[in-house]
N, C-alpha and C. Protein backbone atom coordinates (compact mmCIF):
# COMPACT_ATOMS: atom_id res chain seq x y z
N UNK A 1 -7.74 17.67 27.41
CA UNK A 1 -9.03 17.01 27.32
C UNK A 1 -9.02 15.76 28.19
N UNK A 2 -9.81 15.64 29.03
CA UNK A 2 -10.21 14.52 29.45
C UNK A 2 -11.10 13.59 28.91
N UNK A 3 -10.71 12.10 29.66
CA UNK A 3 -11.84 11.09 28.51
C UNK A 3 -11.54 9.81 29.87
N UNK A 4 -12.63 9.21 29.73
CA UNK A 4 -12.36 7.90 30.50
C UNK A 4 -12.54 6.46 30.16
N UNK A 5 -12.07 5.39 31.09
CA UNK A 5 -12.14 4.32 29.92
C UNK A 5 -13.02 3.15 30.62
N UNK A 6 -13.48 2.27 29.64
CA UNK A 6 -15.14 1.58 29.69
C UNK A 6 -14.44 0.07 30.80
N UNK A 7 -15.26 -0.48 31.04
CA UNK A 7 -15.03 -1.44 32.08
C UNK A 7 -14.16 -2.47 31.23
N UNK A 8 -14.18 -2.55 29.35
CA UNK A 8 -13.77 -3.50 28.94
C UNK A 8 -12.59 -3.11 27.97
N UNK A 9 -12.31 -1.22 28.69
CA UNK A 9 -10.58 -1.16 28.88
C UNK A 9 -10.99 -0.06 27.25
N UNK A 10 -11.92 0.02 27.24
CA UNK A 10 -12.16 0.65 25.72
C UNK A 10 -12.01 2.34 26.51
N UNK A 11 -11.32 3.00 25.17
CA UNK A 11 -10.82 4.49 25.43
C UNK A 11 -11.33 5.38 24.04
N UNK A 12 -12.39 6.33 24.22
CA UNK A 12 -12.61 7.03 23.44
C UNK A 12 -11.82 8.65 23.35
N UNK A 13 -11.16 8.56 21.86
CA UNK A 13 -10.32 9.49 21.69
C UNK A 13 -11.11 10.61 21.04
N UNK A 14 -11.08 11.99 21.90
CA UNK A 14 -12.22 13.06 21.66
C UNK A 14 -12.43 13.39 20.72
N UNK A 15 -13.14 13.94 19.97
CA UNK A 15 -13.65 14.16 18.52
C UNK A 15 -12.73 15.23 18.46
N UNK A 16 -12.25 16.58 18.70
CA UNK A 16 -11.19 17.27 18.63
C UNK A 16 -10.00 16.95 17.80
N UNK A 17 -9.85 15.80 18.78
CA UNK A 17 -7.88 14.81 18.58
C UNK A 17 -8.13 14.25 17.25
N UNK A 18 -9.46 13.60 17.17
CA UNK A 18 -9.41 12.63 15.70
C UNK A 18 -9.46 13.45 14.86
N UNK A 19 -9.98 14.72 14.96
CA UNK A 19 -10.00 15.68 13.54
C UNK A 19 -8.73 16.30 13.63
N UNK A 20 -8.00 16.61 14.51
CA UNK A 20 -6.66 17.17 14.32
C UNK A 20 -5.88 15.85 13.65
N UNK A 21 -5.73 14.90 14.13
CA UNK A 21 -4.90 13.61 13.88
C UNK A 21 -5.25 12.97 12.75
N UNK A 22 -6.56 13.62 11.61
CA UNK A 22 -7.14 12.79 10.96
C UNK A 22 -7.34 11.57 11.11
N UNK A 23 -7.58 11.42 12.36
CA UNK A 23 -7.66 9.57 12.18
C UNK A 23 -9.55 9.34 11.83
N UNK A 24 -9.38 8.46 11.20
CA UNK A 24 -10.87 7.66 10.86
C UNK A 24 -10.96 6.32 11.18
N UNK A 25 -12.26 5.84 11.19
CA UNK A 25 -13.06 4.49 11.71
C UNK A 25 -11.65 3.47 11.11
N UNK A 26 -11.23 2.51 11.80
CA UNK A 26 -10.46 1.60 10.96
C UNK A 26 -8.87 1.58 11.01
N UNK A 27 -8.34 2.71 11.12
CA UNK A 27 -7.16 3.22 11.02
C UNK A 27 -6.19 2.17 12.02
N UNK A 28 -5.36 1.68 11.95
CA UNK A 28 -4.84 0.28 12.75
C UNK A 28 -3.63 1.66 13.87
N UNK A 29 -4.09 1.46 15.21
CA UNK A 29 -3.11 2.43 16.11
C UNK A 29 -1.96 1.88 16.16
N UNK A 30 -0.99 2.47 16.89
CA UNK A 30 0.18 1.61 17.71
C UNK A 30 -0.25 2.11 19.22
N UNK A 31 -0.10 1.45 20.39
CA UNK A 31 -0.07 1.77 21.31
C UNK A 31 0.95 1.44 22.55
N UNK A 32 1.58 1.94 22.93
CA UNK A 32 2.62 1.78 23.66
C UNK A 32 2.98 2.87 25.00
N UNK A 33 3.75 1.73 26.19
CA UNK A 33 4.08 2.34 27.61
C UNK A 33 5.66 2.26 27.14
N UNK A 34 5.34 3.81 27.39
CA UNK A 34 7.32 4.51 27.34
C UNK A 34 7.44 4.96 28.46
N UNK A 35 8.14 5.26 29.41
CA UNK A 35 8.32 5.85 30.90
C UNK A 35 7.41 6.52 31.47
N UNK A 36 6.13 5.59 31.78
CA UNK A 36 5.39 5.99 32.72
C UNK A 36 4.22 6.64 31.65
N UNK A 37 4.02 6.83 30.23
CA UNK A 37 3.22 7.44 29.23
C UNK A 37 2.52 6.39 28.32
N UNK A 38 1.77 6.87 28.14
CA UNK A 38 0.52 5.75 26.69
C UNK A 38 0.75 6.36 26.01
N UNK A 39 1.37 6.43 24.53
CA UNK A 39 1.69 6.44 23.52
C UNK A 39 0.42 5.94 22.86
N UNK A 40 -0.15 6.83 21.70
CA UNK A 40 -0.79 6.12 20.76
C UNK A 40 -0.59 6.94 19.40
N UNK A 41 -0.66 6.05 18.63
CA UNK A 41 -0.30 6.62 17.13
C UNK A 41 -0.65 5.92 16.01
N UNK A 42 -0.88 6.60 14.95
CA UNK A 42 -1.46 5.56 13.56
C UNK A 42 -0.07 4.83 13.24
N UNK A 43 -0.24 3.49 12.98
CA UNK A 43 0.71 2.82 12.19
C UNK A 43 1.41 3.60 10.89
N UNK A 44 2.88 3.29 10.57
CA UNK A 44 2.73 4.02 9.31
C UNK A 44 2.45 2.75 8.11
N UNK A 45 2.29 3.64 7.20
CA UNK A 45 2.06 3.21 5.43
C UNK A 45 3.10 2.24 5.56
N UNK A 46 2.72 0.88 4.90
CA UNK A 46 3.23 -0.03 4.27
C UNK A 46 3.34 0.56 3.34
N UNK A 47 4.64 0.85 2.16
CA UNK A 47 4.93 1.19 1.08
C UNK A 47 5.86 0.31 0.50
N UNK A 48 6.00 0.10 -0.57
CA UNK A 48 6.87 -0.04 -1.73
C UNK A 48 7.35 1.04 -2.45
N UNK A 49 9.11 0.22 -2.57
CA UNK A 49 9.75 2.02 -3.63
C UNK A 49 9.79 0.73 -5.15
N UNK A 50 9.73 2.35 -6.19
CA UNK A 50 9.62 1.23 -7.74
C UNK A 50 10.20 2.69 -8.04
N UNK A 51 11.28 2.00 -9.08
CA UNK A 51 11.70 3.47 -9.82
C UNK A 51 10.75 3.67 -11.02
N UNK A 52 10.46 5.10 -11.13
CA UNK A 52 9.72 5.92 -12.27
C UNK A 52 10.71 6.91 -12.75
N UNK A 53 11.69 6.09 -14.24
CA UNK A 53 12.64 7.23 -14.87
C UNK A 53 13.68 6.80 -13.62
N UNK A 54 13.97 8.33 -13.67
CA UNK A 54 15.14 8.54 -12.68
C UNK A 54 14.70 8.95 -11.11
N UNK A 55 13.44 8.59 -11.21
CA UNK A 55 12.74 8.95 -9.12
C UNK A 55 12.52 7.67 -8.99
N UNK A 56 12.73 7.86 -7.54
CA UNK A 56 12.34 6.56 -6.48
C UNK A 56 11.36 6.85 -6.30
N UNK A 57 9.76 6.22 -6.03
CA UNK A 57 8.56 6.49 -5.92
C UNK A 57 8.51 5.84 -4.50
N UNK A 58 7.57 6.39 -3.60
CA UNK A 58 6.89 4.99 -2.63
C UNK A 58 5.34 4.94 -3.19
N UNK A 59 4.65 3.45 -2.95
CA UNK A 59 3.61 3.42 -2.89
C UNK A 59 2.85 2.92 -2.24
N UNK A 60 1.43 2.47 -1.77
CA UNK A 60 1.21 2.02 -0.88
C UNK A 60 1.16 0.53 -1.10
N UNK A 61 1.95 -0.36 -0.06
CA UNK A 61 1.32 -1.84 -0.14
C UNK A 61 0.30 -2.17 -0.45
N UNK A 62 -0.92 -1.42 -0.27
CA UNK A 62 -2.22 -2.17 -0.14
C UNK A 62 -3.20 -1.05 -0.36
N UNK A 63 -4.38 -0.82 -0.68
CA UNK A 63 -4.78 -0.30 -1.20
C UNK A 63 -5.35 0.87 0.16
N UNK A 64 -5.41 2.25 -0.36
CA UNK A 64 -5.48 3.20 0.74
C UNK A 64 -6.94 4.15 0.20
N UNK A 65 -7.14 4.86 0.72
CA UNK A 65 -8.41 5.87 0.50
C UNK A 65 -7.75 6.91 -0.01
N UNK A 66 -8.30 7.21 -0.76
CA UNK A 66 -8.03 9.10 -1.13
C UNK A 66 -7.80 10.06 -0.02
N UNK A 67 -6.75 10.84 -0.24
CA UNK A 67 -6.32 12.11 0.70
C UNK A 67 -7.66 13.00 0.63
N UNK A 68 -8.51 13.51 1.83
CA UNK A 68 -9.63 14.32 1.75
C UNK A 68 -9.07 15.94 1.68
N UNK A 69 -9.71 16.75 1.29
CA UNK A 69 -9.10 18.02 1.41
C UNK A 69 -8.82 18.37 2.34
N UNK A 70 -9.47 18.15 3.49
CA UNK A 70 -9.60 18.98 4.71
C UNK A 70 -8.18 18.29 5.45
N UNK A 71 -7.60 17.14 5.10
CA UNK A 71 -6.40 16.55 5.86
C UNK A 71 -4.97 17.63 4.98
N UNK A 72 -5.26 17.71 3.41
CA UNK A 72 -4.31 18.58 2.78
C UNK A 72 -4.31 19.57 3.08
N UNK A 73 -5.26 20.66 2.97
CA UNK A 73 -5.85 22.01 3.97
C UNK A 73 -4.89 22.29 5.34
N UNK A 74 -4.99 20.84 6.45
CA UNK A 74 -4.18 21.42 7.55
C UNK A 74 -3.13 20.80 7.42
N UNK A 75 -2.35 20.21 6.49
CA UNK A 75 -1.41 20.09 6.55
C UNK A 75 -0.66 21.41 5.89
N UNK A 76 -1.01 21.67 4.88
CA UNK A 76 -0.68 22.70 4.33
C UNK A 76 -0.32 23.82 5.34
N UNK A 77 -1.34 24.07 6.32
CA UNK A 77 -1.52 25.15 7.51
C UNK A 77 -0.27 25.16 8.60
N UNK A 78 -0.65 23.72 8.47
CA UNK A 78 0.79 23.58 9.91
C UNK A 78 2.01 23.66 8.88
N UNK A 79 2.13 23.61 8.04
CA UNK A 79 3.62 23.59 7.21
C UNK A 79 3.80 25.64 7.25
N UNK A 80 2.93 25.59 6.68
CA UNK A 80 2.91 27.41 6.73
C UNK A 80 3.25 27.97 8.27
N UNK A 81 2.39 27.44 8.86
CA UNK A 81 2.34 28.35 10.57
C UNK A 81 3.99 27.75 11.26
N UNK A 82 4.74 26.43 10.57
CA UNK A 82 6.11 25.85 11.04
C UNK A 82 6.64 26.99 10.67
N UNK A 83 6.81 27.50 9.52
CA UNK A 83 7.65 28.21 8.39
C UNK A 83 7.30 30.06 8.53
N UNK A 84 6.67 30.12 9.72
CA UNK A 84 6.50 31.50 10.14
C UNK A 84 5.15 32.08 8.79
N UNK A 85 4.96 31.20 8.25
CA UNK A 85 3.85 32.22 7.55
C UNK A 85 2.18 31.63 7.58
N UNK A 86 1.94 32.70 7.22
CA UNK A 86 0.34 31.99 7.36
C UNK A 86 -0.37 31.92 6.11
């Protein structure tokens, strides 16, 4: 996919990528030059571990949105289609 970028350096990432990547309005990127490449990626989760019983839990630092189906849905998909099944 091609995309181009605005005089004030602004880069719109195709509606395609954001629904594969789940990313939404807000989401804080990382962006980075590795050999000659733009790197971009969601930050990860600030978490905290707290034991529950005998599990280590993580949770989130700060308060997060609900998982939507449609992000569990393809994750689920790509775990299946990794694992040879569908």
């Amino acid at each position: 996919m091609a995309t181009t970028m605005d005089a004030a350096g602004r880069l719109v990432i195709p509606r395609e990528i954001r629904r594969e990547a789940a990313l939404e309005p807000g989401v804080p990127l990382d962006v980075r030059w590795r050999d000659g490449v733009i790197e971009i990626e969601p930050q990860p989760l600030a978490v905290t571990l707290t034991r529950k019983g005998r599990l280590l839990v993580a949770a989130p630092a700060t308060k997060v949105p609900p998982l939507r189906t449609a992000a569990v849905e393809r994750t689920r998909r790509d775990l299946a289609t990794r694992r040879g099944r569908r």
